[in-house]
Protein backbone atom coordinates (compact mmCIF):
# COMPACT_ATOMS: atom_id res chain seq x y z
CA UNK A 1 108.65 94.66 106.65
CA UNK A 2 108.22 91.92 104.21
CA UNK A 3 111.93 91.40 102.74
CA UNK A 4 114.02 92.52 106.10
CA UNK A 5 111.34 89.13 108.16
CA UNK A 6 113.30 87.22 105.52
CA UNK A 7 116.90 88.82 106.10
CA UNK A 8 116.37 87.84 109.64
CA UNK A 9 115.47 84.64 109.11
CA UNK A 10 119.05 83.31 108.12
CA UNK A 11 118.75 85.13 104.31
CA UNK A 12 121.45 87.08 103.31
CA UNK A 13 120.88 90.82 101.66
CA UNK A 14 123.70 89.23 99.43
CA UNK A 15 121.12 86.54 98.02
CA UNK A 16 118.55 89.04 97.91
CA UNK A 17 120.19 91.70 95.66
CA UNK A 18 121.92 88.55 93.88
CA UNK A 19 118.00 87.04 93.58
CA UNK A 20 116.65 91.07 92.36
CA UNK A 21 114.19 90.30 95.16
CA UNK A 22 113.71 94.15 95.71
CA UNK A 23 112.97 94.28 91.87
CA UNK A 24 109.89 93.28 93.27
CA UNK A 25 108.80 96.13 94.82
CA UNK A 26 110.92 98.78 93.56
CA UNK A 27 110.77 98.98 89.88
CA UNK A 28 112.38 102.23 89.24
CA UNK A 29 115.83 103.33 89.18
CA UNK A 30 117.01 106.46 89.28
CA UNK A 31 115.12 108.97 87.90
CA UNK A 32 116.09 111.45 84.57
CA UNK A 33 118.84 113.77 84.04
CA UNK A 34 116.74 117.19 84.50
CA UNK A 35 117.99 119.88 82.18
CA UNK A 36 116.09 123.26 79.99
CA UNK A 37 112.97 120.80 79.55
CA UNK A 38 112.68 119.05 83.00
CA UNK A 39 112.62 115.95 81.27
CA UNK A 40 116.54 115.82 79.97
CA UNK A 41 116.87 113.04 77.15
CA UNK A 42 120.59 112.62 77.60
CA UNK A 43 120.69 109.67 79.98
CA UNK A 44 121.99 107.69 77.33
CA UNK A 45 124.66 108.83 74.86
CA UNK A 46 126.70 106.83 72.56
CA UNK A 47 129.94 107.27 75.05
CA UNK A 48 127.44 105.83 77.92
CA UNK A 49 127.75 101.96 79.20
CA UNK A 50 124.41 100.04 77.19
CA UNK A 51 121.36 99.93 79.57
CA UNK A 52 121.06 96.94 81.66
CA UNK A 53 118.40 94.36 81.70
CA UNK A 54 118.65 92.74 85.30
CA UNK A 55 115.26 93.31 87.00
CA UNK A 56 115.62 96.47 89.41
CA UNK A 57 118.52 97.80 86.97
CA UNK A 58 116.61 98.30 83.69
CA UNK A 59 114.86 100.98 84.50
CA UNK A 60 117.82 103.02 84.99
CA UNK A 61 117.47 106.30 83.46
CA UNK A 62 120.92 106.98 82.94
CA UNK A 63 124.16 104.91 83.64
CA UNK A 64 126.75 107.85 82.59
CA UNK A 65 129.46 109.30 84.88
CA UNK A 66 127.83 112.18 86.72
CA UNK A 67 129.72 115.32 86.43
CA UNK A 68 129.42 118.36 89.36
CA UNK A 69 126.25 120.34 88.85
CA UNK A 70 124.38 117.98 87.03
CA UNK A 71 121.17 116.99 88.62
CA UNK A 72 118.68 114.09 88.39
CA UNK A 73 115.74 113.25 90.05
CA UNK A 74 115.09 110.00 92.46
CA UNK A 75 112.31 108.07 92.17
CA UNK A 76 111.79 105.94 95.18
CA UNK A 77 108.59 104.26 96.14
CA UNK A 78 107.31 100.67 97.34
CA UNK A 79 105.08 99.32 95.44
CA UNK A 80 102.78 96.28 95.19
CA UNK A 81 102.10 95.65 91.76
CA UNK A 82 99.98 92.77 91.04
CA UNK A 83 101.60 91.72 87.83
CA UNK A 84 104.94 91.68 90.00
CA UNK A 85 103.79 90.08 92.80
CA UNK A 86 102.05 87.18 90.81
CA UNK A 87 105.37 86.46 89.07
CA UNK A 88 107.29 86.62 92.16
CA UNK A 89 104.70 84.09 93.67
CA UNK A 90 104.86 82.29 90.85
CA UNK A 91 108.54 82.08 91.02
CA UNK A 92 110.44 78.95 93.11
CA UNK A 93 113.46 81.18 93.37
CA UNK A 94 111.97 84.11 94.61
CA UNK A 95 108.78 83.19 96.60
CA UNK A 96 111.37 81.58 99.55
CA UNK A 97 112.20 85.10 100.15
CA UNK A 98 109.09 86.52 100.47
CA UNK A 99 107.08 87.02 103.23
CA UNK A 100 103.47 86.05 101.54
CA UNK A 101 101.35 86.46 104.74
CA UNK A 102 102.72 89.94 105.51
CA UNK A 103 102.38 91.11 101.49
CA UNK A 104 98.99 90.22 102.09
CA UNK A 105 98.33 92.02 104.60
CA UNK A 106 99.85 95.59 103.06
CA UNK A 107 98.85 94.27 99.33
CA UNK A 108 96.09 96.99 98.80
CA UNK A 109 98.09 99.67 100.38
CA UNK A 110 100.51 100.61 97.34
């Protein structure tokens, strides 16, 4: 795929999760806690760590300690969003990770 063509050619996954290169593509985080009304608003108390802003990490739905039997939902998904994609173009130190030709060729896909 478009990121691992990279890995292979001599970049790290270090330099990509230290870059947010999969930011990119994956702009969620984890999902919500899901409690009496599905969508559970207690992701972020006041005894919870403050929400991050690093690209990939600020959509984070929650960042407290999970306890047994409490359940959240994952939101995974690869997307090519053309805002995103125009500012990671756009972008000296992320374009040298990307693989423009293949993003191209999957662009209209997601």
């Amino acid at each position: 795929m478009c990121i691992r063509d990279r890995v292979n050619s001599g970049y790290t996954l270090d330099e990509l999760v230290e870059h947010r290169v999969g930011a990119v593509f994956l702009p969620h985080g984890l999902g919500h806690l899901l409690g009496l009304n599905v969508h559970d608003v207690g992701g972020y108390s006041r005894h919870c760590p403050e929400r991050l802003k690093l690209a990939g990490l600020k959509s984070l739905r929650t960042r407290r300690e999970l306890q047994a039997g409490m359940c959240l939902t994952v939101e995974p998904g690869c997307y090519f969003i053309e805002y995103a994609l125009e500012q990671a173009f756009g972008d000296p130190e992320i374009i040298k990770y990307l693989n423009k030709e293949k993003i191209e060729e999957f662009r209209e896909v997601g």
